[in-house]
Protein backbone atom coordinates (compact mmCIF):
# COMPACT_ATOMS: atom_id res chain seq x y z
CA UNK A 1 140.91 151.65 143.31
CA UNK A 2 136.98 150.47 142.78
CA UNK A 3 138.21 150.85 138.65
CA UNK A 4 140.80 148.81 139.18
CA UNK A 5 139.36 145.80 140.69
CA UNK A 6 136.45 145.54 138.74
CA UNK A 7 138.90 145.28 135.94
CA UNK A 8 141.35 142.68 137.83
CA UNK A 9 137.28 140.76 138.53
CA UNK A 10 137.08 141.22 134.64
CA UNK A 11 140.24 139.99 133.66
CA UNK A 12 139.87 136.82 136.11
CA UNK A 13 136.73 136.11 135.04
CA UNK A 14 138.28 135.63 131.15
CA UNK A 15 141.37 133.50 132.74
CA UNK A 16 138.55 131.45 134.09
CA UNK A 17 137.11 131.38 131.13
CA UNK A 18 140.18 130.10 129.34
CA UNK A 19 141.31 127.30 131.51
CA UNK A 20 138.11 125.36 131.37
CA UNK A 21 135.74 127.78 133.88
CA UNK A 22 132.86 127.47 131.13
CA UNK A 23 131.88 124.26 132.65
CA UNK A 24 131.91 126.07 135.94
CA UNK A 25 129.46 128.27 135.03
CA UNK A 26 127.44 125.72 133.59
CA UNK A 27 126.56 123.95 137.03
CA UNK A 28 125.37 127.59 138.36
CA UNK A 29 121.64 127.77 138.95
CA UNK A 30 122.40 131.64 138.42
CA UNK A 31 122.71 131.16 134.70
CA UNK A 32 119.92 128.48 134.58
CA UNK A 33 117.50 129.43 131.67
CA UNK A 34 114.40 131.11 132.57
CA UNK A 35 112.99 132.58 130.05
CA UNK A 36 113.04 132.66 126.22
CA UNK A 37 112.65 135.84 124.07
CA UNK A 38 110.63 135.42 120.46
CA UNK A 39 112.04 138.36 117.83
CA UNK A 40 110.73 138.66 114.40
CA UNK A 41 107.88 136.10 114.77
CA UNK A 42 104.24 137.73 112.67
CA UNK A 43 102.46 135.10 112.49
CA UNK A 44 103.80 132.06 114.59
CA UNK A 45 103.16 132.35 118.06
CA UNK A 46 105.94 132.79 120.51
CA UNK A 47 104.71 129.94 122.67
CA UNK A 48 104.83 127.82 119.09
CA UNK A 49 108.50 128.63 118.77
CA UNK A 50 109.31 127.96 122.36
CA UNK A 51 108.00 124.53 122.35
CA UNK A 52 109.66 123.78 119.34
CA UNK A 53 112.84 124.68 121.20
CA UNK A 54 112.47 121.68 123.42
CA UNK A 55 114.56 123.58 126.46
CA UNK A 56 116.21 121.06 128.59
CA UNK A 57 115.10 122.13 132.65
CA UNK A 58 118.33 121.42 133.78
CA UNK A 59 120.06 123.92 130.47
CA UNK A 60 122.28 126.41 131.36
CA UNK A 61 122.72 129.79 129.30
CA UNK A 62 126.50 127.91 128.37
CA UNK A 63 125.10 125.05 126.91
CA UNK A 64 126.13 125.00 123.21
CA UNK A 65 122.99 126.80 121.32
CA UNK A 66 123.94 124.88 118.00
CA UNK A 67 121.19 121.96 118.90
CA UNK A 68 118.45 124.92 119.52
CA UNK A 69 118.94 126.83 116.21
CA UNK A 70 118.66 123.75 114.17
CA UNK A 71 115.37 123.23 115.84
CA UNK A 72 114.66 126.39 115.52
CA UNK A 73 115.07 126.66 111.84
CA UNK A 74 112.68 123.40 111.47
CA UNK A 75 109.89 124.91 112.61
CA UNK A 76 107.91 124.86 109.67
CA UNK A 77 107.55 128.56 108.47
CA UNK A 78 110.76 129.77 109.53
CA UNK A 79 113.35 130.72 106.98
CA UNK A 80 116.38 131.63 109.73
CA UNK A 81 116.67 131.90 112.69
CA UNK A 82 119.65 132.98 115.44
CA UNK A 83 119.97 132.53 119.12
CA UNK A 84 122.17 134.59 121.46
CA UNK A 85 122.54 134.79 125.31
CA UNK A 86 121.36 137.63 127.51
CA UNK A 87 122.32 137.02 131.45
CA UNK A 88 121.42 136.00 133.48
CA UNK A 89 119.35 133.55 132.27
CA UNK A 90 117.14 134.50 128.82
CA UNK A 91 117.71 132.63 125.43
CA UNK A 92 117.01 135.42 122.50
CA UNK A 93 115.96 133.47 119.62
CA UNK A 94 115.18 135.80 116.46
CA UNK A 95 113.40 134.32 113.44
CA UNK A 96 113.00 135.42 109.91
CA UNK A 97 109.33 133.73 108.56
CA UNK A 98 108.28 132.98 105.08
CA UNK A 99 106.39 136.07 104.20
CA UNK A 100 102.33 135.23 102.91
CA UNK A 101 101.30 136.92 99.78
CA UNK A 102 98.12 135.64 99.34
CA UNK A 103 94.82 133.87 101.09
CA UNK A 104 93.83 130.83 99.15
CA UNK A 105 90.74 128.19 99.57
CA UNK A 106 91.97 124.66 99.76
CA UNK A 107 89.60 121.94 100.79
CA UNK A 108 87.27 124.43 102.17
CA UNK A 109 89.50 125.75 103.94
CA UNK A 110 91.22 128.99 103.98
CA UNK A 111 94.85 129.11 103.72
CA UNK A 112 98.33 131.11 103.25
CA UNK A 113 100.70 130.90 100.42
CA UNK A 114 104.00 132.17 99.97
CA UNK A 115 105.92 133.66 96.79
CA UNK A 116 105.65 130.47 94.91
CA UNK A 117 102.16 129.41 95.76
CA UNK A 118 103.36 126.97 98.64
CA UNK A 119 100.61 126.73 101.59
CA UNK A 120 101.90 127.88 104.87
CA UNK A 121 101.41 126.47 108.68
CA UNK A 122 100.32 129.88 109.49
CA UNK A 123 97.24 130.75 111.15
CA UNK A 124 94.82 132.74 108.73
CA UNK A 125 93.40 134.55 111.25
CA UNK A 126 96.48 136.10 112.00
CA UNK A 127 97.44 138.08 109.03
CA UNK A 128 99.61 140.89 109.40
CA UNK A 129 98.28 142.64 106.65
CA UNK A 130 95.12 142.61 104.43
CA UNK A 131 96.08 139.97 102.00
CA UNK A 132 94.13 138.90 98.26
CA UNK A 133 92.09 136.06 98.44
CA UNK A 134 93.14 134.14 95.24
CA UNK A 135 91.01 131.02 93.86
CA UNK A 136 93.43 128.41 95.04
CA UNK A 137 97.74 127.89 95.47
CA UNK A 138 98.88 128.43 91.91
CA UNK A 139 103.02 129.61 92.01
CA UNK A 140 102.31 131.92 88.89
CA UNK A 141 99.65 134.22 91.13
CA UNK A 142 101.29 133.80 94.19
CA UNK A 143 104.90 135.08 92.17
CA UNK A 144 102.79 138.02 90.47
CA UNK A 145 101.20 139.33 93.50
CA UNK A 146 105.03 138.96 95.20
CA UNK A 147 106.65 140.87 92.58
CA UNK A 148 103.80 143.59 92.89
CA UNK A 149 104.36 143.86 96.72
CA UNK A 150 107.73 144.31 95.96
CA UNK A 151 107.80 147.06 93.02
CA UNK A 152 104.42 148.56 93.37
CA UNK A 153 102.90 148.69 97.37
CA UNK A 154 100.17 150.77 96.89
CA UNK A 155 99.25 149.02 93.60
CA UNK A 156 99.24 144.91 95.60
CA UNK A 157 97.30 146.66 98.53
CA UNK A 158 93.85 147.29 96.29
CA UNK A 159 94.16 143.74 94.97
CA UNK A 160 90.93 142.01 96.17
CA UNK A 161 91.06 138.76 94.03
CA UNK A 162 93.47 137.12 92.27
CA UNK A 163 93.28 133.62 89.82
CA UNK A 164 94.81 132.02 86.88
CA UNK A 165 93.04 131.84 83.84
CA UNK A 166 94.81 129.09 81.49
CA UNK A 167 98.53 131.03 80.66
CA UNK A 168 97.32 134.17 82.42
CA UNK A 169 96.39 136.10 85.56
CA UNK A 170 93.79 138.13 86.50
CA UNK A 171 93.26 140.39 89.47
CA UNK A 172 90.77 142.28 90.75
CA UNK A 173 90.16 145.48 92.10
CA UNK A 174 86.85 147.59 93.39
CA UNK A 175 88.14 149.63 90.30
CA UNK A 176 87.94 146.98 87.56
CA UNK A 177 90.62 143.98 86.10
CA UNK A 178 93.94 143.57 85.53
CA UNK A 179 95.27 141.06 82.75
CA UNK A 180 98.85 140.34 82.92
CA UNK A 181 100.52 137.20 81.54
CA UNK A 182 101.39 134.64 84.33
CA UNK A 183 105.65 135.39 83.89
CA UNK A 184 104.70 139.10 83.92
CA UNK A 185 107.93 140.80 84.62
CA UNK A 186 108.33 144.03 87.36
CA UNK A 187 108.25 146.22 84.31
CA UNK A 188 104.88 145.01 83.30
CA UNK A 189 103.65 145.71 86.51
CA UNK A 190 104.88 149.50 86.43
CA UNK A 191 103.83 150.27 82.45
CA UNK A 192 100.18 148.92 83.93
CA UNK A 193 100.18 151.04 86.84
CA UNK A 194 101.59 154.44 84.52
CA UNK A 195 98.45 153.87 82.25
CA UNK A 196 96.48 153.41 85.62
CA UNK A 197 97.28 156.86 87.06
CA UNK A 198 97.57 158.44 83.64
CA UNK A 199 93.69 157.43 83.52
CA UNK A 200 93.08 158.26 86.52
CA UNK A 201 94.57 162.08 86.44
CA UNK A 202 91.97 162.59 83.77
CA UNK A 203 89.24 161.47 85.32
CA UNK A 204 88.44 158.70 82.74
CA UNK A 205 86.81 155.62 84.01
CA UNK A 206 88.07 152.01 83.11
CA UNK A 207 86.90 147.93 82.97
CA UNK A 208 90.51 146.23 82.11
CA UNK A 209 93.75 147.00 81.91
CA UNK A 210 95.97 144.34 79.92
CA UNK A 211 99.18 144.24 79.76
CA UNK A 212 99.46 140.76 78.58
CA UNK A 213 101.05 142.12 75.16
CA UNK A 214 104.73 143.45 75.12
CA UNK A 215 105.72 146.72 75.71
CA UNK A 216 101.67 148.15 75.79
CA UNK A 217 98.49 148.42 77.76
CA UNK A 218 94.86 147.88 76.14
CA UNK A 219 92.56 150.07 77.93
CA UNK A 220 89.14 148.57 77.89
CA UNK A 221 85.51 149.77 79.57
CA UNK A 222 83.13 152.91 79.15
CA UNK A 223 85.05 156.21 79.16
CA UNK A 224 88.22 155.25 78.31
């Protein structure tokens, strides 16, 4: 008997829903909004997020979210960004951000660039990760050091510097230089990193690696 009326409560509820209840529900304090969940957020701040939202006091969990995702997605740094309803009363927004590659100096300052070289409204003192410190913005370091995160992990992780010199890029390591040209491709990356461990295996010590010439490696420094 309990079964079956919490599944006639169920199915009224729905009816309700159907012939115009919604706005019913609205003028409940019950489903007032209370509280707002942050998901996915690295380096902005869920208070930052929140604010942006711009909650109404007087919103109910029924309102239509629409307006609050487009404001959402505006903060700057956000790429998407979803909101969904948990009751009673808690907005769940979830955010995907621009992902840093690289710390840059920009009028003294310290700053965070994306994939292609853009400066970010992060906070630097927030990184998620320990980032490269590159000489300044440039898309052609900030796109190398991307396509290394994404191919070679390990390899992006012992970058310490990065900058463009004229049509190429250098980075550096606490093991020595890389050369590659600034459009190196994600197979450049991996033929450098082969000669790299190949070297490494036999215990031969290296200055530069350059791999700014197609399909080879110039192996430069005592011992190799």
């Amino acid at each position: 008997m309990r079964r079956l009326l919490l599944v006639s409560g169920g199915t009224a509820v729905l009816l309700l829903l159907g012939v115009g209840g919604l706005k019913l529900l609205k003028t409940l304090s019950f489903f007032s909004i209370r509280r707002v969940e942050v998901v996915g957020a690295r380096y902005l701040t869920p208070a930052a997020i929140t604010r942006a939202l711009a909650v109404p006091k007087a919103a109910s969990l029924f309102d239509d979210l629409d307006p609050l995702e487009r404001r959402a997605r505006q903060v700057p740094g956000v790429i998407e960004a979803s909101i969904g309803r948990r009751l009673p009363g808690t907005l769940r927004v979830t955010v995907r951000e621009a992902v840093p590659v690289a710390l840059a100096e920009r009028g003294g300052r310290l700053v965070l660039v994306d994939q292609a070289g853009s400066v970010l409204p992060f906070d630097p003192t927030r990184p998620a990760e320990d980032l490269p410190l590159a000489a300044e913005p440039d898309p052609a370091v900030a796109g190398l050091l991307a396509r290394m995160r994404e191919v070679e992990p390990e390899l992006f992780a012992r970058v310490e510097r990065a900058a463009r010199l004229r049509r190429d890029v250098v980075l550096d390591l606490a093991a020595g230089r890389l050369w590659f040209r600034a459009g190196a491709s994600s197979e450049d990356i991996r033929n450098l990193l082969l000669v790299a461990d190949y070297l490494n295996r036999k215990g031969r010590s290296w200055r530069e690696l350059d791999a700014r010439f197609a399909s080879r490696v110039i192996v430069r420094g005592a011992g190799a």
